[in-house]
N, C-alpha and C. Protein backbone atom coordinates (compact mmCIF):
# COMPACT_ATOMS: atom_id res chain seq x y z
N UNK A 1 0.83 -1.19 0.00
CA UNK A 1 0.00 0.00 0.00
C UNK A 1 0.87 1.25 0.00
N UNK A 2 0.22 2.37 -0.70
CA UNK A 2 1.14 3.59 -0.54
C UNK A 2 0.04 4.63 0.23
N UNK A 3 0.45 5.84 1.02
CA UNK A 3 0.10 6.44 1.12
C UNK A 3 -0.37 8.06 0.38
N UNK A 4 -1.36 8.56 0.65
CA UNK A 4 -1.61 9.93 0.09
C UNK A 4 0.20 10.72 -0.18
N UNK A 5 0.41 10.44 1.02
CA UNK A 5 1.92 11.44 1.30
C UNK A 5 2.76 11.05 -0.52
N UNK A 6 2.88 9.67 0.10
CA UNK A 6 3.84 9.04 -1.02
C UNK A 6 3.50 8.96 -2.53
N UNK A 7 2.40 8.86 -2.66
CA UNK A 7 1.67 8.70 -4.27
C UNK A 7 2.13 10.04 -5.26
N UNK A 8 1.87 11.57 -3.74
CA UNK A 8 2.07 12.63 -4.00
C UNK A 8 3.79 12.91 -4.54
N UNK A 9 4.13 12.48 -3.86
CA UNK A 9 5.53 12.96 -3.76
C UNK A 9 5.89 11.95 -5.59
N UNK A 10 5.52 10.30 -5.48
CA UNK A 10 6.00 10.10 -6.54
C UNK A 10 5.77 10.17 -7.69
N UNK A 11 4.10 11.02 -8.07
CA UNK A 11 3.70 12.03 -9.23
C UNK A 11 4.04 13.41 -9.66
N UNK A 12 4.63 14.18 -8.62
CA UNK A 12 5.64 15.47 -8.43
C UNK A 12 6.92 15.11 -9.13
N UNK A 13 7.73 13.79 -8.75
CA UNK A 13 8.91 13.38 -9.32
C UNK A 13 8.96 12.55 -10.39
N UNK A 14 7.77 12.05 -10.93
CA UNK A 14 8.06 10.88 -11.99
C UNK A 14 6.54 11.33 -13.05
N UNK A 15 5.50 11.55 -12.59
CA UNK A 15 4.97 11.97 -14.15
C UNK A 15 4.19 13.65 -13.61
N UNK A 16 5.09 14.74 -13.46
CA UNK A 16 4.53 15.85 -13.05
C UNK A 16 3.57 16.47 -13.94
N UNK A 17 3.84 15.72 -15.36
CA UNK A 17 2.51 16.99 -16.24
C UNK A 17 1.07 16.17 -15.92
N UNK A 18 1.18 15.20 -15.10
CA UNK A 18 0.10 14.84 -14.23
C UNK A 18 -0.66 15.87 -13.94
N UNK A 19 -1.62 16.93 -13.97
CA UNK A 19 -2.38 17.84 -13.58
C UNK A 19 -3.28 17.40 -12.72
N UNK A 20 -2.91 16.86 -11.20
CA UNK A 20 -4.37 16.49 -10.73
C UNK A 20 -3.57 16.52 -8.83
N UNK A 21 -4.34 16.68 -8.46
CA UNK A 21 -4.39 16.41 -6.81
C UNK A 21 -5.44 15.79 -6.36
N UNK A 22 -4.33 14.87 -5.21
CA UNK A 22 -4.82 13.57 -4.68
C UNK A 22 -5.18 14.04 -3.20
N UNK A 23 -7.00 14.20 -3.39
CA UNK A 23 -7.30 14.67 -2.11
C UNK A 23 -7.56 13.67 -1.11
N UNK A 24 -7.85 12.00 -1.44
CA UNK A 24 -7.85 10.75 -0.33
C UNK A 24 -7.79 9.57 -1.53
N UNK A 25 -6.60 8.56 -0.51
CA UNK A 25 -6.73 7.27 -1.21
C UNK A 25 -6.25 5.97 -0.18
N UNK A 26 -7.14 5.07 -0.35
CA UNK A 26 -7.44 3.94 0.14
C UNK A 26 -8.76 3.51 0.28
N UNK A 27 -8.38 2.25 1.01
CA UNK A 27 -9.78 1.15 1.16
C UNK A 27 -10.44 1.39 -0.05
N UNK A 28 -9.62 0.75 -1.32
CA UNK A 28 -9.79 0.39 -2.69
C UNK A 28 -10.70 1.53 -3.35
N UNK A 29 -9.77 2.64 -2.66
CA UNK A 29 -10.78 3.89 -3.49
C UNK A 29 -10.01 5.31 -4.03
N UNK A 30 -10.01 6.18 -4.27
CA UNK A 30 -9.54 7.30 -4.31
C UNK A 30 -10.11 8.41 -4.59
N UNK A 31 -10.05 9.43 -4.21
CA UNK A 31 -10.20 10.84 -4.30
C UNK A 31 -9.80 11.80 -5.15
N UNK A 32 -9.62 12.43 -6.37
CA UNK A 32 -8.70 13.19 -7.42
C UNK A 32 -9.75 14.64 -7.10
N UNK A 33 -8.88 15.21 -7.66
CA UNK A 33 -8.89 16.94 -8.10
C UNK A 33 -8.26 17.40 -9.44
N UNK A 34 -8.59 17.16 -10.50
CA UNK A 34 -7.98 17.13 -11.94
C UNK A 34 -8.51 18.71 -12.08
N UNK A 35 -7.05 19.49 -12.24
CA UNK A 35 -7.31 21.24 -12.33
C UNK A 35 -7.53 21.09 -14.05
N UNK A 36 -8.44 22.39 -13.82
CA UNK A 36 -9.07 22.89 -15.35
C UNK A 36 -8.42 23.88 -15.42
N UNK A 37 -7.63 24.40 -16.51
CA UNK A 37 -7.65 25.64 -17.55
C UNK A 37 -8.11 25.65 -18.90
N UNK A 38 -7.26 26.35 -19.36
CA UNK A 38 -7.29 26.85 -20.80
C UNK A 38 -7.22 25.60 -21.38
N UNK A 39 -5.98 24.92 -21.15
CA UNK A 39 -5.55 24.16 -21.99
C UNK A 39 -6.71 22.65 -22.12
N UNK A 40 -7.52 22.71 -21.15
CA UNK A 40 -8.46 21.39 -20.98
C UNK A 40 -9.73 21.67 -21.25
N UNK A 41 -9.64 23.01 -22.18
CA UNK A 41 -11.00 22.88 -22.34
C UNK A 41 -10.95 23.43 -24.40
N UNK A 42 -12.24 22.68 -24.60
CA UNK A 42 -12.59 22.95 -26.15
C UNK A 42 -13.42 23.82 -26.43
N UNK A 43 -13.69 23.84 -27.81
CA UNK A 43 -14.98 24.93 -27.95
C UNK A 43 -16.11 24.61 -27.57
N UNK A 44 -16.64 26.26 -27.13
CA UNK A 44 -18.00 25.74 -26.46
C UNK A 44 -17.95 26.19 -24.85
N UNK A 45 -16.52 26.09 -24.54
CA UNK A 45 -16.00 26.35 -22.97
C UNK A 45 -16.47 25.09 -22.05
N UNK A 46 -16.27 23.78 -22.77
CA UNK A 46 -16.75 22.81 -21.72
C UNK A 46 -15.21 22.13 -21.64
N UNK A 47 -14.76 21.44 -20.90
CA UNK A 47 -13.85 20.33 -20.46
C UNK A 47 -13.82 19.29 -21.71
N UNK A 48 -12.49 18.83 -22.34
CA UNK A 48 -12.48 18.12 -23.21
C UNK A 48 -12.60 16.83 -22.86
N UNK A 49 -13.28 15.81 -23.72
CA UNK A 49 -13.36 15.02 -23.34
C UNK A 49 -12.07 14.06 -23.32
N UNK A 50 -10.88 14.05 -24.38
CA UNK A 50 -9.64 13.80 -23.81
C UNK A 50 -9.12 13.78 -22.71
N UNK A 51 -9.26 15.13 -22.05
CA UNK A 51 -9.03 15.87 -20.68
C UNK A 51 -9.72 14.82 -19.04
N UNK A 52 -11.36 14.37 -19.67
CA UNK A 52 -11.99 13.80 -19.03
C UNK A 52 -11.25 12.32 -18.80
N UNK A 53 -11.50 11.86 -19.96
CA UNK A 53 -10.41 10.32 -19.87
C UNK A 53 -9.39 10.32 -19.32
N UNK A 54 -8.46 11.30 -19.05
CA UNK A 54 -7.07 11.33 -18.73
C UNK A 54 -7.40 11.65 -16.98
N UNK A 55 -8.55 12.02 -16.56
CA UNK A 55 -8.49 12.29 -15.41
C UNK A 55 -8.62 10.99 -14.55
N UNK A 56 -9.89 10.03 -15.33
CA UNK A 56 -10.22 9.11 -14.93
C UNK A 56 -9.08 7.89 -14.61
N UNK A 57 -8.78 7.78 -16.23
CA UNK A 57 -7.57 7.11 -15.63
C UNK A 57 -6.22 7.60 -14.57
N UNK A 58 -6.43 8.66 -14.10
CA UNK A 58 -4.79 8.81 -13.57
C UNK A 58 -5.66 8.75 -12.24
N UNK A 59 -7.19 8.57 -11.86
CA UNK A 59 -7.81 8.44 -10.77
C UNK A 59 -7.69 7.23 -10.19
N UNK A 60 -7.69 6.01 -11.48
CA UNK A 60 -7.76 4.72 -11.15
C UNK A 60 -6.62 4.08 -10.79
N UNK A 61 -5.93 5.04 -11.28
CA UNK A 61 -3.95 4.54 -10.93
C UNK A 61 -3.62 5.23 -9.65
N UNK A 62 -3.91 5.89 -9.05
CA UNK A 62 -3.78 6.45 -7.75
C UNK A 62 -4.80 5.28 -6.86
N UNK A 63 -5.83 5.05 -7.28
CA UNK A 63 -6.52 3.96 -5.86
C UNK A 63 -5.63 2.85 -6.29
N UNK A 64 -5.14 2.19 -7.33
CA UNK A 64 -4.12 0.91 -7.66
C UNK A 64 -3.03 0.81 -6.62
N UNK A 65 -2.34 2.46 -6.83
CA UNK A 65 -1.26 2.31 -6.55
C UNK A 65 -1.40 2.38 -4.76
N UNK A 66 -2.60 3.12 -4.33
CA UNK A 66 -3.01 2.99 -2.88
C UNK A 66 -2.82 1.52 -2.56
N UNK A 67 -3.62 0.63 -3.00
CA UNK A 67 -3.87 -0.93 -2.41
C UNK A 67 -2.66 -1.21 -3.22
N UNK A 68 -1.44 -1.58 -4.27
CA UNK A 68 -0.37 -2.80 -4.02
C UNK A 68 0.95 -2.07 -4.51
N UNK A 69 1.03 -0.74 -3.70
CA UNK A 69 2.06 0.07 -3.62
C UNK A 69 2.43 0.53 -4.78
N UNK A 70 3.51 1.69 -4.81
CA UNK A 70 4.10 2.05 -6.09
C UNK A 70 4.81 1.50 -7.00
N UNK A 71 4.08 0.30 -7.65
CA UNK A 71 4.13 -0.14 -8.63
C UNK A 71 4.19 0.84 -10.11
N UNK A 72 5.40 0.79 -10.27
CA UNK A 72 5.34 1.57 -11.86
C UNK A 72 4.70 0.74 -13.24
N UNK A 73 4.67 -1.15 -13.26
CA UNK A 73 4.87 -1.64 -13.58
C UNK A 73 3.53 -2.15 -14.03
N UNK A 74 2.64 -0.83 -14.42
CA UNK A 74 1.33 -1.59 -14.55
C UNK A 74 0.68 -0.72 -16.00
N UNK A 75 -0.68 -0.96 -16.70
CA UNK A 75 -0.54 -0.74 -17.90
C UNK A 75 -2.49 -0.46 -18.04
N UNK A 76 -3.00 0.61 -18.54
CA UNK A 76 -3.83 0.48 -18.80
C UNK A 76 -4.95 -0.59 -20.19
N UNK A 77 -5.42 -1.58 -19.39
CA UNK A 77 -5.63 -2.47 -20.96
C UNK A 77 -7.03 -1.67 -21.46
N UNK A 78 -7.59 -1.43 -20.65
CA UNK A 78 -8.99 -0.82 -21.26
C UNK A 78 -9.63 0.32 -20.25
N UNK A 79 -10.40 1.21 -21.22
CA UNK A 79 -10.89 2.29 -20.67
C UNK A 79 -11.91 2.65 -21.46
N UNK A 80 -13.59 2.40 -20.62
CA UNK A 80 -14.64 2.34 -21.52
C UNK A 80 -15.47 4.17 -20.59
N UNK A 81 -15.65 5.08 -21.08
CA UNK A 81 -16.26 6.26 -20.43
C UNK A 81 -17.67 6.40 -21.78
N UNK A 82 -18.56 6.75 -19.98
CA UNK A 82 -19.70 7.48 -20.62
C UNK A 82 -19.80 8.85 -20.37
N UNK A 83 -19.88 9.71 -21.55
CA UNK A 83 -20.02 11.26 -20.98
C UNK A 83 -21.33 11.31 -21.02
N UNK A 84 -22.10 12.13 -19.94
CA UNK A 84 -23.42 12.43 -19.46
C UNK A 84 -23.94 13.73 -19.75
N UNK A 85 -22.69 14.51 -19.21
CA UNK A 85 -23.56 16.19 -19.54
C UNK A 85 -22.51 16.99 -19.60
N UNK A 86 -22.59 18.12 -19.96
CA UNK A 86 -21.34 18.94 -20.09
C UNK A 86 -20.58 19.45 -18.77
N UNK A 87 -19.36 19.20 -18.53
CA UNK A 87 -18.60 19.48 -17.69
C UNK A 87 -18.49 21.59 -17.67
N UNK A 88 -18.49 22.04 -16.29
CA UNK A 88 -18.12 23.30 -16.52
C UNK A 88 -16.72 23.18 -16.91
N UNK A 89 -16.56 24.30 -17.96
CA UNK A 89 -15.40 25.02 -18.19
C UNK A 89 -14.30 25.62 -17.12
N UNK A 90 -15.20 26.05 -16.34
CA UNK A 90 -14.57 27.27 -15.36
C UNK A 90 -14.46 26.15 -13.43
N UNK A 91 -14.06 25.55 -13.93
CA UNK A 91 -14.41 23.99 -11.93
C UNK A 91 -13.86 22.70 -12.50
N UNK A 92 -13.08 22.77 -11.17
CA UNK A 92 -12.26 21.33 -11.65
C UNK A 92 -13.14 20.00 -12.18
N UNK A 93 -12.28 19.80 -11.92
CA UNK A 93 -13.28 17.84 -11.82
C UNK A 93 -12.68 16.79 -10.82
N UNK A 94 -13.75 16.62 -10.74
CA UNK A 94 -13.61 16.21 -9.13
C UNK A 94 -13.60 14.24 -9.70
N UNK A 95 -13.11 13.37 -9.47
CA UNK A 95 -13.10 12.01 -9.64
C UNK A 95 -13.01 11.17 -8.71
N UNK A 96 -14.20 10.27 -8.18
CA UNK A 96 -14.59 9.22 -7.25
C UNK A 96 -14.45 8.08 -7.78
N UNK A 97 -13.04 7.36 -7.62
CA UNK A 97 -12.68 5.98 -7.71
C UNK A 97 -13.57 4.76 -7.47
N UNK A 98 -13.72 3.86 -7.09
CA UNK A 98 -13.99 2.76 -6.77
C UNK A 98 -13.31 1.56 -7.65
N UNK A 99 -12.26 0.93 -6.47
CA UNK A 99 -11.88 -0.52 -7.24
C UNK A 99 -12.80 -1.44 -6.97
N UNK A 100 -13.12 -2.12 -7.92
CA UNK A 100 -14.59 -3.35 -7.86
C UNK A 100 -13.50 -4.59 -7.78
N UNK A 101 -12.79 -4.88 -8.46
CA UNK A 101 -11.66 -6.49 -8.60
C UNK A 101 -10.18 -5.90 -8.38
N UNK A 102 -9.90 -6.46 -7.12
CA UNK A 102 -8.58 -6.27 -7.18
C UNK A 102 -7.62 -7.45 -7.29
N UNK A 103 -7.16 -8.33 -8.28
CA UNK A 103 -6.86 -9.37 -8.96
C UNK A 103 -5.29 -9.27 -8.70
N UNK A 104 -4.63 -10.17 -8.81
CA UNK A 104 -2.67 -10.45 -9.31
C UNK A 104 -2.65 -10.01 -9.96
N UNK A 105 -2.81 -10.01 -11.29
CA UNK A 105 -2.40 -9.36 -12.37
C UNK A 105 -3.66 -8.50 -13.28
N UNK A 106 -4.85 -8.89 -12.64
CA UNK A 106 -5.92 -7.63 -13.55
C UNK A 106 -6.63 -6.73 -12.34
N UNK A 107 -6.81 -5.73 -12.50
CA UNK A 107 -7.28 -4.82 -11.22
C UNK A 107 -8.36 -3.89 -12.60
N UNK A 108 -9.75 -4.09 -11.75
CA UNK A 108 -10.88 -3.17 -12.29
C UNK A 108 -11.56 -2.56 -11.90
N UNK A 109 -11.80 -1.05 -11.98
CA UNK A 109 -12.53 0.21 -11.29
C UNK A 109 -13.20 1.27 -11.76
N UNK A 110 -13.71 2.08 -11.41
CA UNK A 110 -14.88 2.55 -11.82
C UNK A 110 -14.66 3.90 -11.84
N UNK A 111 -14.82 4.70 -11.91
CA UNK A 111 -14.94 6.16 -11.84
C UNK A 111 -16.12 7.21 -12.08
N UNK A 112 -16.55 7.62 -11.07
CA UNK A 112 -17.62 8.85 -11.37
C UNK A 112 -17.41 10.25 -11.42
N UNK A 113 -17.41 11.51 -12.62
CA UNK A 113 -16.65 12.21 -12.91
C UNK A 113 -17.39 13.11 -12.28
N UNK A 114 -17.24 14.62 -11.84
CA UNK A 114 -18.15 15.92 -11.84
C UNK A 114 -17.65 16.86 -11.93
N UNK A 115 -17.92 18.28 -12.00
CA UNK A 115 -17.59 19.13 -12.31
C UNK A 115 -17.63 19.80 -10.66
N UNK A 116 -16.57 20.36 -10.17
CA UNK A 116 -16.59 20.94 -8.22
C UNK A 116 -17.80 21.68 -8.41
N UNK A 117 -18.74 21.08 -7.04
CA UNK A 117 -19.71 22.08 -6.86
C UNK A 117 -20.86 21.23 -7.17
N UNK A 118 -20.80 20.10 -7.87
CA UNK A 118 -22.45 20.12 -8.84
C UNK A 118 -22.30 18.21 -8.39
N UNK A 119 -23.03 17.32 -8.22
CA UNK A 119 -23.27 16.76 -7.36
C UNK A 119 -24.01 15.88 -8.63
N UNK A 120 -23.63 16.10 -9.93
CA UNK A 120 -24.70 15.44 -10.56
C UNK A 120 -23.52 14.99 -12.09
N UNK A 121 -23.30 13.94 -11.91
CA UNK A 121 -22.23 12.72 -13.05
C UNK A 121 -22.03 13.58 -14.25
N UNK A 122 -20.76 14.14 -14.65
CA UNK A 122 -20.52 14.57 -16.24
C UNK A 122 -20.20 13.32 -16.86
N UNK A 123 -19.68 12.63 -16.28
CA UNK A 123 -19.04 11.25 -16.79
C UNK A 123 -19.17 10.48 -16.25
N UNK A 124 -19.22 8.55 -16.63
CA UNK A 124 -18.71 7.94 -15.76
C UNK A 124 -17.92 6.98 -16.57
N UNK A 125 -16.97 6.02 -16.33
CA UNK A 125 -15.83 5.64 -16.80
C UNK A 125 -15.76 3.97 -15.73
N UNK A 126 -15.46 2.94 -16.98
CA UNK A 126 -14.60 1.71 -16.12
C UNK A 126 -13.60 1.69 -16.80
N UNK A 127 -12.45 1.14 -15.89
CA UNK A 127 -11.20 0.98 -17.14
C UNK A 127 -10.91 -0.55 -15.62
N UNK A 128 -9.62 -1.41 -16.68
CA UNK A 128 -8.74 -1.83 -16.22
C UNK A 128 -7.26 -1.86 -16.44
N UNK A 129 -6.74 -2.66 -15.81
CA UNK A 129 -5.21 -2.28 -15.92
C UNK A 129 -4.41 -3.39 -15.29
N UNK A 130 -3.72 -3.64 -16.16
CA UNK A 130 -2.64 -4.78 -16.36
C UNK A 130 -1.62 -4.92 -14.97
N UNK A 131 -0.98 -5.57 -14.21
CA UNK A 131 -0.06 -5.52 -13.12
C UNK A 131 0.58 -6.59 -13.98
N UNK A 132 2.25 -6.04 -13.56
CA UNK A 132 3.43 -6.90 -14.49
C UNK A 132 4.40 -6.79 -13.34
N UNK A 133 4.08 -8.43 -12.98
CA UNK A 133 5.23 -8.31 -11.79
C UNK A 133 6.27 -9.42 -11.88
């Protein structure tokens, strides 16, 4: 298991254009804060949906890496997202983990996306991901 402290420290040093803060992780879950600017959003002024996927997954790799430590050594095999409604432009996105299978080598979880503030799904997302040990 890794901690909040540690996850932090080893996304600062090893993938920093990571854009996201890790507000809680454990008991097969995690917490994200994926910051919005300019650059994450398309026309229209909503959150790209690129932007959206990339949150999800770096949500699901933070609860991973919570339950079987900092494992670098793992691989996204699939990532299926439903977008629901338009994300604000102007408010992060907020991402609620849930690992459903936590397997040896396949780990699968869920993600529910929102926009800070609004209490009601822009997205929701399963992906899994490969462990190579």
């Amino acid at each position: 298991m890794a901690t909040k402290a540690e996850i932090t420290a080893f996304f600062e040093k090893e993938i920093p254009h990571f854009n996201c803060i890790i507000e809680e992780v454990g008991n097969h879950s995690a917490l994200t804060r994926h910051l919005v600017g300019e650059r994450e959003l398309r026309f229209g002024g909503t959150v790209s949906g690129p932007t959206l996927m990339a949150a999800a997954d770096v949500s699901l790799y933070v609860a991973i890496i919570g339950e079987i430590g900092l494992v670098t050594q793992t691989a996204t095999t699939s990532l299926n997202i439903n977008f629901l409604r338009k994300p604000a432009g102007d408010k992060d996105i907020i991402c609620k983990c849930k690992l459903i299978k936590v397997g040896r080598t396949l780990i699968v979880g869920e993600v529910s996306l929102y926009s800070e503030g609004d209490d009601r799904e822009v997205a929701h997302a399963v992906g899994t991901y490969a462990v190579f040990q």
